[in-house]
N, C-alpha and C. Protein backbone atom coordinates (compact mmCIF):
# COMPACT_ATOMS: atom_id res chain seq x y z
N UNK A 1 172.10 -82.57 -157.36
CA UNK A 1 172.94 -82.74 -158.53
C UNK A 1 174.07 -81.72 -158.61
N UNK A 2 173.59 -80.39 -157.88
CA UNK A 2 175.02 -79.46 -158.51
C UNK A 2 176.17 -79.66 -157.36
N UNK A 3 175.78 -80.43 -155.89
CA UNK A 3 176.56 -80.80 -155.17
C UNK A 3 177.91 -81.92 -155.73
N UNK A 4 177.28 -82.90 -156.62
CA UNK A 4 178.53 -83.34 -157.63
C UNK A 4 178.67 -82.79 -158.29
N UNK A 5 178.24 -82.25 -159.34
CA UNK A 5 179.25 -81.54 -160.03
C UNK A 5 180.06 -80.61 -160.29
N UNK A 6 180.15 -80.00 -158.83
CA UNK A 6 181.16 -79.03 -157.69
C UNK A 6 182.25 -80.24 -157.37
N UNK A 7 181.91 -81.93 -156.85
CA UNK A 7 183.17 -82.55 -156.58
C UNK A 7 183.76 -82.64 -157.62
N UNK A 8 183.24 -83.36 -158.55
CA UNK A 8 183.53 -83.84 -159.77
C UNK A 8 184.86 -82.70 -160.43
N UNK A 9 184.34 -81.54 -160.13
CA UNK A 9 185.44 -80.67 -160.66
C UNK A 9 186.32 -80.61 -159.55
N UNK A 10 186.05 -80.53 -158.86
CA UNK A 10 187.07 -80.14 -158.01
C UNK A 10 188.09 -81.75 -158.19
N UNK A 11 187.80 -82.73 -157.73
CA UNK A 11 188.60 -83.94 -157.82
C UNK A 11 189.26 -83.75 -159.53
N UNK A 12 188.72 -83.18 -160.78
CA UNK A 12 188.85 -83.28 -161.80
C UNK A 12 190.64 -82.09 -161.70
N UNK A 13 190.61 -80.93 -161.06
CA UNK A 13 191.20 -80.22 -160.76
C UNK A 13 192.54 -80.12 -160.15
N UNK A 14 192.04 -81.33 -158.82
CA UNK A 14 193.01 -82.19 -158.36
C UNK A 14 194.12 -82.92 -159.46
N UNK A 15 193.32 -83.76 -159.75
CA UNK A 15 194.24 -84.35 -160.74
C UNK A 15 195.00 -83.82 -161.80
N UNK A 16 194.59 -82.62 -162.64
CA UNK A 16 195.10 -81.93 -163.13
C UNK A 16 196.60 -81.16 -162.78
N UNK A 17 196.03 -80.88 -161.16
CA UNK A 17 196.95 -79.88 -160.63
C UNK A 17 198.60 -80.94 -160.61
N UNK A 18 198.19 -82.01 -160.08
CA UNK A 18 198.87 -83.37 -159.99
C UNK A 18 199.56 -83.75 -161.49
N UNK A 19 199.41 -83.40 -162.42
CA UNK A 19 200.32 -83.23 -163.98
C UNK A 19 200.58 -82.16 -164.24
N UNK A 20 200.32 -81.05 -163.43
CA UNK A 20 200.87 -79.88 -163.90
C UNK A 20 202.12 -79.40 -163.07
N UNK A 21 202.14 -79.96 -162.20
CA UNK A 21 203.60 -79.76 -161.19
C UNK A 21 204.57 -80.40 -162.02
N UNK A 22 204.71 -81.68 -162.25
CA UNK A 22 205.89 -82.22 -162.72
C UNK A 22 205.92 -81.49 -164.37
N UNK A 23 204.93 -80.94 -164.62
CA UNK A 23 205.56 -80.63 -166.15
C UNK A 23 206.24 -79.62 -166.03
N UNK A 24 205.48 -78.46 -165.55
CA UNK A 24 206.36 -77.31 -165.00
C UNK A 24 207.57 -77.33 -164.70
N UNK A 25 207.66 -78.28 -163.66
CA UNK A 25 209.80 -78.40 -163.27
C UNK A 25 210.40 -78.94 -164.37
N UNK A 26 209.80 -79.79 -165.39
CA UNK A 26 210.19 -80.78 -166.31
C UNK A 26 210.43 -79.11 -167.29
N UNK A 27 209.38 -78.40 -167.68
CA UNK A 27 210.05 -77.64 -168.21
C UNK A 27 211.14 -76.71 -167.86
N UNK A 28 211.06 -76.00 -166.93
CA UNK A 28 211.91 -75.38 -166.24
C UNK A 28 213.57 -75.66 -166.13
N UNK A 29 213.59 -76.81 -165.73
CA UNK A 29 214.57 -77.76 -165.68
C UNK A 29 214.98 -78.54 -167.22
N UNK A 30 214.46 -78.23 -168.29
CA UNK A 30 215.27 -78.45 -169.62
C UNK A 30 215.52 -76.58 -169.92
N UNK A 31 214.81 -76.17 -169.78
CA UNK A 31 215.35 -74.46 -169.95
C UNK A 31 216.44 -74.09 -169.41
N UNK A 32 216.66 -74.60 -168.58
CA UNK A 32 217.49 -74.06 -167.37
C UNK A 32 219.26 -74.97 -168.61
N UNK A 33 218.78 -75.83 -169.13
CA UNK A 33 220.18 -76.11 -169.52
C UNK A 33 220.05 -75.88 -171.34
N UNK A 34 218.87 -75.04 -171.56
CA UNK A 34 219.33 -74.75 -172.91
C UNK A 34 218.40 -74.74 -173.98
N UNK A 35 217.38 -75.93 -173.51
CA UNK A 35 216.69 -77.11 -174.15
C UNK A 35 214.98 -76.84 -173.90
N UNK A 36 214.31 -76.89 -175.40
CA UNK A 36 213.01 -76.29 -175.05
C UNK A 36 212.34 -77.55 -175.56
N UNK A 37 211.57 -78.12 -174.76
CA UNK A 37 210.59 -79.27 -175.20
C UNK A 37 209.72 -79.07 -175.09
N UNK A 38 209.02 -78.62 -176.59
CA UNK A 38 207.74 -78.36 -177.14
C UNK A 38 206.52 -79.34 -176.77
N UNK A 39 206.89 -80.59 -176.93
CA UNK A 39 205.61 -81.36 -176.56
C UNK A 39 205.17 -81.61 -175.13
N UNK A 40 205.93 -81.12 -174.10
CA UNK A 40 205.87 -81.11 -172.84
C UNK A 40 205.14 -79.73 -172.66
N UNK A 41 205.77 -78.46 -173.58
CA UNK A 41 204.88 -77.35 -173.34
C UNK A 41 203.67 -77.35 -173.82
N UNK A 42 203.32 -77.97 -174.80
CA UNK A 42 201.93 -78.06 -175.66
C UNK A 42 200.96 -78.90 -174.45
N UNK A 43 201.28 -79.60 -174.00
CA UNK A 43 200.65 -80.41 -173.17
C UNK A 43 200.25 -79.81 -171.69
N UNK A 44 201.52 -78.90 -171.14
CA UNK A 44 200.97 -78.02 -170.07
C UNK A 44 200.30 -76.83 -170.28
N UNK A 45 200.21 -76.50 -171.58
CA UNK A 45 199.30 -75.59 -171.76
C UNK A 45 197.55 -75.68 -172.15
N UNK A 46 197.85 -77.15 -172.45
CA UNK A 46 196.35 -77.92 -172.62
C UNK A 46 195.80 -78.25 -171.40
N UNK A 47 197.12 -78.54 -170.41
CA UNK A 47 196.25 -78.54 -169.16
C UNK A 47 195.66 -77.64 -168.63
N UNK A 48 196.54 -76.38 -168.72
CA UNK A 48 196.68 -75.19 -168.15
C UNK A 48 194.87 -74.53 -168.34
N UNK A 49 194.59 -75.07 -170.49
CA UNK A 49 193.67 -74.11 -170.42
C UNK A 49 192.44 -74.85 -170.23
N UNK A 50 192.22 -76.80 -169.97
CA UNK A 50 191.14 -77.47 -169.20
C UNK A 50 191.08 -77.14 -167.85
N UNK A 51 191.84 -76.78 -167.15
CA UNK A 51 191.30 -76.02 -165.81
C UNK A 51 190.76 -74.97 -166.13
N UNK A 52 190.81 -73.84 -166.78
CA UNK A 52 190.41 -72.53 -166.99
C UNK A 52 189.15 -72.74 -167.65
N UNK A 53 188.74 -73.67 -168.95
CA UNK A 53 187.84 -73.52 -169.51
C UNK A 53 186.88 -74.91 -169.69
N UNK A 54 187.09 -75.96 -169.28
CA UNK A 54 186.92 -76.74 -168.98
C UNK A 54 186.09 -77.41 -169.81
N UNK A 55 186.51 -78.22 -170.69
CA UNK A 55 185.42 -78.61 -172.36
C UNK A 55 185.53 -80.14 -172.13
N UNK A 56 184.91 -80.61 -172.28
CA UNK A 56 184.31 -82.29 -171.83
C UNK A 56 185.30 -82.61 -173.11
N UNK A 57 185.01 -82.37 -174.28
CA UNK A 57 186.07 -83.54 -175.31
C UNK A 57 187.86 -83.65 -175.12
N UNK A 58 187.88 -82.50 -174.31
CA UNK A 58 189.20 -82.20 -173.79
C UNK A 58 189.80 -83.26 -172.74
N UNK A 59 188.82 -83.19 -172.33
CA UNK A 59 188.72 -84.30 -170.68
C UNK A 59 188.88 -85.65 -171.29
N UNK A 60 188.53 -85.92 -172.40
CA UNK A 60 188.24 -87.10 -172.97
C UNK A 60 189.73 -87.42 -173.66
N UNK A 61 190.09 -86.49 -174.49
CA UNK A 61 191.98 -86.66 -174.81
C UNK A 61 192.40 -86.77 -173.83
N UNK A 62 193.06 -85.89 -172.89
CA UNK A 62 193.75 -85.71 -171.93
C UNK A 62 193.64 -87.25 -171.29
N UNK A 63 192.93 -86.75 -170.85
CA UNK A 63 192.52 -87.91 -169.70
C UNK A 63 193.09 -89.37 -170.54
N UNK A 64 192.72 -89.75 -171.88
CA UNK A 64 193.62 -91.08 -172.17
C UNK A 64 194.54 -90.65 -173.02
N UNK A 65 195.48 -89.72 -172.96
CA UNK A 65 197.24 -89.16 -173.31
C UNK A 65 197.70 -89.67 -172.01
N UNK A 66 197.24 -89.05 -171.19
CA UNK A 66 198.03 -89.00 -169.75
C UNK A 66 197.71 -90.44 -168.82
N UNK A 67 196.75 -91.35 -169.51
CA UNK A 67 196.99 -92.83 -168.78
C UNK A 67 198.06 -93.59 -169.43
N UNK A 68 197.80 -93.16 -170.83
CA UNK A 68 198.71 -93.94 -171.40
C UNK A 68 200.39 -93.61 -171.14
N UNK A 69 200.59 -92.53 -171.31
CA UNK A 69 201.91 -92.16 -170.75
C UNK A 69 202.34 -92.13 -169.10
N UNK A 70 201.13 -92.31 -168.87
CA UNK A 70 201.71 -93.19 -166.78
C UNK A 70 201.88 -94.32 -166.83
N UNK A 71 200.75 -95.07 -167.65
CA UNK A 71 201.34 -96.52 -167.79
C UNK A 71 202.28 -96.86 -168.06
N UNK A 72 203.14 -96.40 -169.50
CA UNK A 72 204.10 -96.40 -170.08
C UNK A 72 205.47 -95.94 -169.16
N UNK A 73 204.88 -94.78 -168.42
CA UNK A 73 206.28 -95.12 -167.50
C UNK A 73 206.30 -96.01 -166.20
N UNK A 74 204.94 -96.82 -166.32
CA UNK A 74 204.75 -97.69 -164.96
C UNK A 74 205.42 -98.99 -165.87
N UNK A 75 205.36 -99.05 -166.97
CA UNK A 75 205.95 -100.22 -167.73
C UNK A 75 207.52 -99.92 -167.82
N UNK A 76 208.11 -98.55 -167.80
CA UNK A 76 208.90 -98.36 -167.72
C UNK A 76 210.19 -98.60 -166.04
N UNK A 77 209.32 -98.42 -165.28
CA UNK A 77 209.96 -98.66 -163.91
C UNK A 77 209.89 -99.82 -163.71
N UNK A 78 209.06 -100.55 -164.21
CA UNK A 78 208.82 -102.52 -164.24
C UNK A 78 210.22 -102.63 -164.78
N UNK A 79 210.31 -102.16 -166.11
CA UNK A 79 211.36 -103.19 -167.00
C UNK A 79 212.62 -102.56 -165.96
N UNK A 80 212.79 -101.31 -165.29
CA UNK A 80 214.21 -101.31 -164.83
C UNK A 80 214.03 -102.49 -163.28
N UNK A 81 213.30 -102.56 -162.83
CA UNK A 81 212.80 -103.58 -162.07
C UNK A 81 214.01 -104.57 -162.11
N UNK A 82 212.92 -105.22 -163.28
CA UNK A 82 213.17 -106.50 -163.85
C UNK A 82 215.37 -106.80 -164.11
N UNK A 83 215.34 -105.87 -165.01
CA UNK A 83 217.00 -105.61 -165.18
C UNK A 83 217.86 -105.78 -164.47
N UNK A 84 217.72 -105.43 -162.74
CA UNK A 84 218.00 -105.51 -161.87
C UNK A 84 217.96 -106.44 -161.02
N UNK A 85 216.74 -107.98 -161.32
CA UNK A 85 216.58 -108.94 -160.57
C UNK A 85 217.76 -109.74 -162.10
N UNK A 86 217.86 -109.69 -162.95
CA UNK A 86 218.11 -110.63 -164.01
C UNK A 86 219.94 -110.26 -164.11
N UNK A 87 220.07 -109.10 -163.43
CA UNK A 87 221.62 -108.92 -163.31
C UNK A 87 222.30 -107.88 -164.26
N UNK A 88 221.40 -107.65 -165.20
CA UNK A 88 222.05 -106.13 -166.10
C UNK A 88 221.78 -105.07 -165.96
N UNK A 89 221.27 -104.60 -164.66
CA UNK A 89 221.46 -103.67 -164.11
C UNK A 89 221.12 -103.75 -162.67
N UNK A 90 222.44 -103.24 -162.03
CA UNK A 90 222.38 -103.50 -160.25
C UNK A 90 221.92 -102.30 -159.79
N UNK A 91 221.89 -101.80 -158.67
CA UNK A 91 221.64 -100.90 -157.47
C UNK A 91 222.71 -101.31 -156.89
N UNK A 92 223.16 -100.03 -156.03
CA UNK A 92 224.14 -100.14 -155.13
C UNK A 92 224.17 -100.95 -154.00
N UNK A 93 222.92 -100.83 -153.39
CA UNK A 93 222.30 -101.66 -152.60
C UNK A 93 220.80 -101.51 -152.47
N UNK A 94 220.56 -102.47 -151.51
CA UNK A 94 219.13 -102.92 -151.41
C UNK A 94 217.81 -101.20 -151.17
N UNK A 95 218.56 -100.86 -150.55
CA UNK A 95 218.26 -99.09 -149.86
C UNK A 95 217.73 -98.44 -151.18
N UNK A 96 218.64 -98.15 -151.99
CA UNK A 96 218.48 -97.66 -153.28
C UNK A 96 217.35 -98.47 -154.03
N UNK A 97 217.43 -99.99 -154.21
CA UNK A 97 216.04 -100.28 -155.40
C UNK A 97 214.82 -100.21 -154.09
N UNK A 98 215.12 -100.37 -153.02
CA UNK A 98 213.64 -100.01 -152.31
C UNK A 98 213.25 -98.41 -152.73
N UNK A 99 213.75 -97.76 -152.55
CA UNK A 99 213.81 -96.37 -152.70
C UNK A 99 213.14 -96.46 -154.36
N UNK A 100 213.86 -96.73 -154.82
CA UNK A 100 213.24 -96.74 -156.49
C UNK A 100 212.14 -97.21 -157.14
N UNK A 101 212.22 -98.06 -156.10
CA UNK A 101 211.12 -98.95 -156.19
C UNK A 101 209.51 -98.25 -155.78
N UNK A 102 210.20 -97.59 -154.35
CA UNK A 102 208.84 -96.78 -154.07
C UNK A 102 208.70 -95.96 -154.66
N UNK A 103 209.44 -94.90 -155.33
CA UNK A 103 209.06 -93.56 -155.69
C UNK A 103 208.64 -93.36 -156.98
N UNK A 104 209.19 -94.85 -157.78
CA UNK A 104 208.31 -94.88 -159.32
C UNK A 104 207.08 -95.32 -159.02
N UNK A 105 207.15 -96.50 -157.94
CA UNK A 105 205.57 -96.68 -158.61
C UNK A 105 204.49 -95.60 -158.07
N UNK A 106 204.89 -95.42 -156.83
CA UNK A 106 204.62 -94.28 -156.03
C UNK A 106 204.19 -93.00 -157.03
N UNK A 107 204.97 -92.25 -157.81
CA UNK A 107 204.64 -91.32 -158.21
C UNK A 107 203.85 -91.49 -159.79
N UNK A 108 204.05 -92.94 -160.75
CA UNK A 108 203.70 -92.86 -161.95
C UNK A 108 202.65 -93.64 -161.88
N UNK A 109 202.69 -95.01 -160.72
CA UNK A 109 201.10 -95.38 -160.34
C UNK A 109 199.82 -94.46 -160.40
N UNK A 110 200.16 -93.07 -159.17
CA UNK A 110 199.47 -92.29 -158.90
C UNK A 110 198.97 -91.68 -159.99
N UNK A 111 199.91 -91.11 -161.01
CA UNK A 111 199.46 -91.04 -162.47
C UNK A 111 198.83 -91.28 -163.39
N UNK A 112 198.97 -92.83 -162.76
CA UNK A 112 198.04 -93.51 -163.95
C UNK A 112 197.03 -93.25 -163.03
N UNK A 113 196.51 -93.39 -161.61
CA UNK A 113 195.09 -93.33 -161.30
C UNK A 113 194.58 -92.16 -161.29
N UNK A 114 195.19 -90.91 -161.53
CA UNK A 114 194.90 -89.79 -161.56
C UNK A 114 194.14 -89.41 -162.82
N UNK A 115 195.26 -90.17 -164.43
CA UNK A 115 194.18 -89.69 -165.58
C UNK A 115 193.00 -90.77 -165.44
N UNK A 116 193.16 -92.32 -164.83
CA UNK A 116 191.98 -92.88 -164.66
C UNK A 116 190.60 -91.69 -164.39
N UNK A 117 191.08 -91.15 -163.07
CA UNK A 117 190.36 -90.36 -162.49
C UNK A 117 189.59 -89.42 -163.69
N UNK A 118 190.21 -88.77 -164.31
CA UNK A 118 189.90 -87.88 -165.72
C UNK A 118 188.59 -88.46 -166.13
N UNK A 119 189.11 -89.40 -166.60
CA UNK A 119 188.05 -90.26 -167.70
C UNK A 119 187.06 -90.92 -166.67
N UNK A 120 187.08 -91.40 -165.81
CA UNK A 120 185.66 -91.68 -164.69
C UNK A 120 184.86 -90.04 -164.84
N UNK A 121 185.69 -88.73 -164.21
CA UNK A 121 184.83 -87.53 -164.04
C UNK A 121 183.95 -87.43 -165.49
N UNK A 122 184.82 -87.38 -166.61
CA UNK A 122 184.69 -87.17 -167.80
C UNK A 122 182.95 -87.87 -168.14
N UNK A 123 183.18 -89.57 -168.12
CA UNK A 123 182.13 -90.23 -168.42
C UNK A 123 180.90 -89.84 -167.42
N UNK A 124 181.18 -89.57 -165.78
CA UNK A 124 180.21 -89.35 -165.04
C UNK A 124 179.53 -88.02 -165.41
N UNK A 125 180.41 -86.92 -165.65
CA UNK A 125 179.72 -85.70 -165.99
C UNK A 125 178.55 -85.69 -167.12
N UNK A 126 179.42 -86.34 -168.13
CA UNK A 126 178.22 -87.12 -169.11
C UNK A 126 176.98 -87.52 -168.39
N UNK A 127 177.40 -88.68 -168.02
CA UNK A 127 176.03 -89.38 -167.59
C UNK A 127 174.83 -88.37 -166.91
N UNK A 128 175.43 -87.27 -166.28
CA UNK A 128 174.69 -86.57 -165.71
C UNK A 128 174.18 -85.57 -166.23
N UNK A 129 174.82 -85.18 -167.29
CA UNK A 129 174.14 -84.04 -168.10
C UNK A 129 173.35 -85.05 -168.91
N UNK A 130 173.28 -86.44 -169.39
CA UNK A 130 172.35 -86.62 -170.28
C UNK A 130 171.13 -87.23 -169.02
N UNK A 131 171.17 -87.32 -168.01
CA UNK A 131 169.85 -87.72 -167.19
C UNK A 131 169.17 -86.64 -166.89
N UNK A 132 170.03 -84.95 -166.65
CA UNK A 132 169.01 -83.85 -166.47
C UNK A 132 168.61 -83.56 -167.94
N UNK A 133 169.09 -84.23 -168.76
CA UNK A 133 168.13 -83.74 -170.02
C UNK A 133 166.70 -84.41 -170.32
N UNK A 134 167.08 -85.62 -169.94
CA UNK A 134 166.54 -86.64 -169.89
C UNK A 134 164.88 -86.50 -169.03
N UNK A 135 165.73 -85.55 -168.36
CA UNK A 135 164.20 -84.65 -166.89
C UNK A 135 163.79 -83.39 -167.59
N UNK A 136 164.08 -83.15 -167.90
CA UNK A 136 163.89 -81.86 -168.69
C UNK A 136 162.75 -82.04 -169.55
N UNK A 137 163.29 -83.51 -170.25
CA UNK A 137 162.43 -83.81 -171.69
C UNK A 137 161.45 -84.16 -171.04
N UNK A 138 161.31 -85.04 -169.79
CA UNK A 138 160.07 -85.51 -169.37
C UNK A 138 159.21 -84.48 -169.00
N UNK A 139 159.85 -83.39 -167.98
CA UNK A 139 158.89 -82.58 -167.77
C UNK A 139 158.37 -81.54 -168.24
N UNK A 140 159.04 -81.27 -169.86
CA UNK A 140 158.57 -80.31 -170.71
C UNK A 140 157.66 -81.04 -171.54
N UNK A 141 156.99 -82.15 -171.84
CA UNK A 141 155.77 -83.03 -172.19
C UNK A 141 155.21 -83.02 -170.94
């Protein structure tokens, strides 16, 4: 049992580390011209302190904030998609929406399977702390 829940964090960690890169430049890169976006910092610092301290109800927000806002920009790279087959908004050429094409879904797909990922560790860790209790109870009767 403690062999998963060494992966479990670690994959949990992964993913984390994987929303904490782009927020970082995201902040960095509005500082850099002036501009402080609080809800981007509130959010990397929630990540910042579920790696450090690591609290299951935490895992449980996070984890569906951050699907929903991958989805939302996976719904978001759809609709510029779409714009682009329907004619109100072109690409220069074909090079460019391939390119765009890969690197949204590419990077906000991954996103979304990443907080997926959250909430699988999240529920599994559960499951596993309530089956060693579950042994516990049996073998303390």
């Amino acid at each position: 049992m403690p062999d998963k829940q060494k992966r479990l964090n670690i994959i949990r960690v992964i993913c984390y580390l994987y929303f904490l890169v782009p927020c970082i430049i995201w902040i960095v890169d509005n500082y850099s011209v002036g501009y402080i976006n609080w809800p981007i910092i509130i959010l990397t610092a929630l990540v910042v302190l579920q790696i450090i301290f690591r609290v299951n109800k935490v895992d449980l927000v996070l984890g569906i904030l951050l699907s929903i806002l991958s989805f939302y920009m996976v719904l978001a790279v759809t609709s510029d998609l779409v714009d682009h087959f329907n004619g109100t908004k072109r690409f220069n050429d074909m090079a460019n929406f391939r390119r765009y094409f890969a690197f949204g879904y590419g990077i906000f797909g991954t996103a979304f399977l990443s907080a997926l990922t959250i909430l699988y560790t999240y529920y599994f860790k559960r499951s596993l702390a309530q089956k060693k209790e579950a042994l516990q109870t049996a073998s303390a009767s």
